[in-house]
C-alpha atoms as a PDB file:
ATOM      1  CA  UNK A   1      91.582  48.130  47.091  1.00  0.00           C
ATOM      2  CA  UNK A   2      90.572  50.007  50.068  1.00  0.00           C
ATOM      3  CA  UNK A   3      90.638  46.429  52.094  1.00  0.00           C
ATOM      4  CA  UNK A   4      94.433  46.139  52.127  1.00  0.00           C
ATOM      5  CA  UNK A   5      95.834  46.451  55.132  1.00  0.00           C
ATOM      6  CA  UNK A   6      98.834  48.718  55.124  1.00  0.00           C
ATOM      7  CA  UNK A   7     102.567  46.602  56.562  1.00  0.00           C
ATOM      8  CA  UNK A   8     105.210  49.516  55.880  1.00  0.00           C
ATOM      9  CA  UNK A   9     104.974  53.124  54.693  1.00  0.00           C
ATOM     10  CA  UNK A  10     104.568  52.736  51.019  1.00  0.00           C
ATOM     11  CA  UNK A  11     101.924  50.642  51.153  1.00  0.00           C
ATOM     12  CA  UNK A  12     100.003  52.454  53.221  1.00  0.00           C
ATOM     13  CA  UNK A  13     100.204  55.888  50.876  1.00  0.00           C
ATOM     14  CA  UNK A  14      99.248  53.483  48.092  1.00  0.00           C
ATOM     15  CA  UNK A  15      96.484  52.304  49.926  1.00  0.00           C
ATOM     16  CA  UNK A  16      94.699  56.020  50.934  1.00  0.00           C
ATOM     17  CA  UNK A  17      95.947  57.004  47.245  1.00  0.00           C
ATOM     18  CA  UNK A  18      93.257  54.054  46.127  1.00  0.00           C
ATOM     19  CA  UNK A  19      91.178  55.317  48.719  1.00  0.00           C
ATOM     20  CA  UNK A  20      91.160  58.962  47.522  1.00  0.00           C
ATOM     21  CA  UNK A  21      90.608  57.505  43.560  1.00  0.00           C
ATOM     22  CA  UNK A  22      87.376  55.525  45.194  1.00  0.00           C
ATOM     23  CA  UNK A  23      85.811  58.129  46.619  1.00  0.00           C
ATOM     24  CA  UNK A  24      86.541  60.803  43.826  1.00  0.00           C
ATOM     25  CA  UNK A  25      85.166  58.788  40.918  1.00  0.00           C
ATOM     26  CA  UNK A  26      81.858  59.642  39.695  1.00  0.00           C
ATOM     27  CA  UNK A  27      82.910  62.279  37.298  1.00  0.00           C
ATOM     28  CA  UNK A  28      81.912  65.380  39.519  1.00  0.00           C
ATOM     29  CA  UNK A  29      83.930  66.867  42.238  1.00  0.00           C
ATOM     30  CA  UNK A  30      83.146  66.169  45.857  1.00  0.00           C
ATOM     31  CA  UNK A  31      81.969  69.807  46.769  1.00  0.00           C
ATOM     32  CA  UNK A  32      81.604  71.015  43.483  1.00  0.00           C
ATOM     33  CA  UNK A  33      78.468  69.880  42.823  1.00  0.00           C
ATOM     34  CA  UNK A  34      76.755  72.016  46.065  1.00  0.00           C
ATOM     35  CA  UNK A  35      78.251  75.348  44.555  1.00  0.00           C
ATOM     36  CA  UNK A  36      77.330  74.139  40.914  1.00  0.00           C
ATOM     37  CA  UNK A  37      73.417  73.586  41.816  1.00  0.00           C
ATOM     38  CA  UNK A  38      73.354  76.502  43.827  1.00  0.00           C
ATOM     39  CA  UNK A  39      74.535  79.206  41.126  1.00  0.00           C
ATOM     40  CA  UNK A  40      72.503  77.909  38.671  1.00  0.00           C
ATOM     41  CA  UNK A  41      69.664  77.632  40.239  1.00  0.00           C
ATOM     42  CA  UNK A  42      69.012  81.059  39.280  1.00  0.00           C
ATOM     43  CA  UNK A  43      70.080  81.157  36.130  1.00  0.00           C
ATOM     44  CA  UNK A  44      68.370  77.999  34.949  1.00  0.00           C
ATOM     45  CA  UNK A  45      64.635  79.649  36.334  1.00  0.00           C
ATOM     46  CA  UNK A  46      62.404  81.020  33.445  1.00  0.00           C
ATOM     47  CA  UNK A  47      62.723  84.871  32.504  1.00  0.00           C
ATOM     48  CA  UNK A  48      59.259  85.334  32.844  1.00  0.00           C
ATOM     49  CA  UNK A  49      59.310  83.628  36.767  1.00  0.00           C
ATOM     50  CA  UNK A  50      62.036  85.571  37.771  1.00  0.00           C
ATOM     51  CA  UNK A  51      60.648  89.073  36.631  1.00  0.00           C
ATOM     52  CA  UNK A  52      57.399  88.296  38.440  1.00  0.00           C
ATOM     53  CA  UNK A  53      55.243  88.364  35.067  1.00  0.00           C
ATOM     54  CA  UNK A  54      51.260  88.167  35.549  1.00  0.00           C
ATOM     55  CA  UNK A  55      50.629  87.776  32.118  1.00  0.00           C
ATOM     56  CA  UNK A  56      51.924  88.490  28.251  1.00  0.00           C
ATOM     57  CA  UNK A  57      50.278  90.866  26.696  1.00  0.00           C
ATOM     58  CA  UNK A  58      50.028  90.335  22.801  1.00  0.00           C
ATOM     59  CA  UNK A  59      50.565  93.578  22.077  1.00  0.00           C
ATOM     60  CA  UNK A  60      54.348  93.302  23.333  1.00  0.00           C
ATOM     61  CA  UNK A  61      55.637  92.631  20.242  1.00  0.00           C
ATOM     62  CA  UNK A  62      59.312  93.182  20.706  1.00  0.00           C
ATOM     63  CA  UNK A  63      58.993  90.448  23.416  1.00  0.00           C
ATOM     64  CA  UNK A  64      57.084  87.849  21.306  1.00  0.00           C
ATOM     65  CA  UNK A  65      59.743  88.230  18.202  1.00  0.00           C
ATOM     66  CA  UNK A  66      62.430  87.107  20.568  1.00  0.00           C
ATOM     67  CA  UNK A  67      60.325  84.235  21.196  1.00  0.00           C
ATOM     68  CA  UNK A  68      60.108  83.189  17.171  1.00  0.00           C
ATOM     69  CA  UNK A  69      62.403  82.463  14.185  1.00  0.00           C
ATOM     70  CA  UNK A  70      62.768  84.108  11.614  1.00  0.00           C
ATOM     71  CA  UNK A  71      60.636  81.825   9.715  1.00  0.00           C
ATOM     72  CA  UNK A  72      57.330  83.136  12.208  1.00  0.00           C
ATOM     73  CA  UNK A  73      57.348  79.848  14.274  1.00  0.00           C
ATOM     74  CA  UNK A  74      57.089  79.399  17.736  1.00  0.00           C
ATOM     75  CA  UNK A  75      60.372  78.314  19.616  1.00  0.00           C
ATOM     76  CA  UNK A  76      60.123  75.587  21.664  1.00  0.00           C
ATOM     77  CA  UNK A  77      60.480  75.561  25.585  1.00  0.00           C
ATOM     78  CA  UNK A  78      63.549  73.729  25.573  1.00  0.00           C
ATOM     79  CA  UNK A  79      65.721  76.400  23.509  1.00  0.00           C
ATOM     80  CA  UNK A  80      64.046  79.088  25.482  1.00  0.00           C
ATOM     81  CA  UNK A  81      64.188  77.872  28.958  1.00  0.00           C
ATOM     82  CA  UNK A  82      60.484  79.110  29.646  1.00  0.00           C
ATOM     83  CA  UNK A  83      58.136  77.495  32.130  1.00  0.00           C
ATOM     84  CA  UNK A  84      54.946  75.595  30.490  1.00  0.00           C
ATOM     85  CA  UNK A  85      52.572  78.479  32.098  1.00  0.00           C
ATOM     86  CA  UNK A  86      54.592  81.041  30.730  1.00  0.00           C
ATOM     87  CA  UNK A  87      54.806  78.776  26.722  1.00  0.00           C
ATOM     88  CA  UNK A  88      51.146  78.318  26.814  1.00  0.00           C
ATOM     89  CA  UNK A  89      50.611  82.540  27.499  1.00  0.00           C
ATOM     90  CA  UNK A  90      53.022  83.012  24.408  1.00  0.00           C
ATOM     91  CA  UNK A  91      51.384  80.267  22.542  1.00  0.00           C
ATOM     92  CA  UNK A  92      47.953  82.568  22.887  1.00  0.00           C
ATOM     93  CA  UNK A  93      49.461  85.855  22.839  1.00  0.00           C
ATOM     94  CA  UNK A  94      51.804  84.842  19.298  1.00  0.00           C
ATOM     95  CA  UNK A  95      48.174  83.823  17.849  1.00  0.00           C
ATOM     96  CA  UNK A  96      46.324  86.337  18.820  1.00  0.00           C
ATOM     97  CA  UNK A  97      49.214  89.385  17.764  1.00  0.00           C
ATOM     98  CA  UNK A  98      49.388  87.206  14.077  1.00  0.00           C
ATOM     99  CA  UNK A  99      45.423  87.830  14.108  1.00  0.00           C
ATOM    100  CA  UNK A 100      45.555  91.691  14.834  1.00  0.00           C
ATOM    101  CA  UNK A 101      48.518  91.745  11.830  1.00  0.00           C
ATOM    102  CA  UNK A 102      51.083  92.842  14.891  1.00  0.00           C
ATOM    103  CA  UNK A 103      53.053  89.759  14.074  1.00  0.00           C
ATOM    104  CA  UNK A 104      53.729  87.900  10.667  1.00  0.00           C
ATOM    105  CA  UNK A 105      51.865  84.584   9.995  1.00  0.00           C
ATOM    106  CA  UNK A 106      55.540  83.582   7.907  1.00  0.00           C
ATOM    107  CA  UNK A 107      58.960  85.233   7.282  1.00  0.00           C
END
């Protein structure tokens, strides 16, 4: 479409309108994207990353409850949005708080 050469005015705003339908497809918008990416960028970092965390401490247990169900399992990394270093620290911390009787082995 964007090959035809243009003879008289209305072909020619048909023409760039095929243009402008070409270069827009893609399902995003053009600049869109940029300010998209860049806003969640921030958001979309681990809680534990962004507050500069060292470690977890198993005796946070206010912190680790978030981090289960109700049911006393472990949620996963994708409905938390952790980093792996920061899943595996839970993972040990979770363990070792259910051995001291801090947290519940079930619901």
């Amino acid at each position: 479409m964007a090959d035809i050469e243009a003879s008289t005015d209305g072909t020619k705003a048909v023409a760039e309108e095929a243009k402008a339908e070409v270069a827009g497809s893609g399902g995003g918008g053009g600049d869109r994207k940029v300010k998209r990416y860049s806003q969640l960028s921030e958001r979309n970092r681990c809680r534990f990353t962004r507050a500069g965390v060292k470690r977890i401490d198993y005796k946070d247990v206010v912190t680790l409850q978030k981090l289960m169900t109700v049911q006393g399992k472990i949620l996963s990394r994708k409905r938390t949005g952790i980093a792996a270093r920061y899943q595996r620290m839970i993972k040990t911390s979770i363990k070792r708080a259910r051995y001291m009787a801090l947290l519940p082995y079930t619901g």
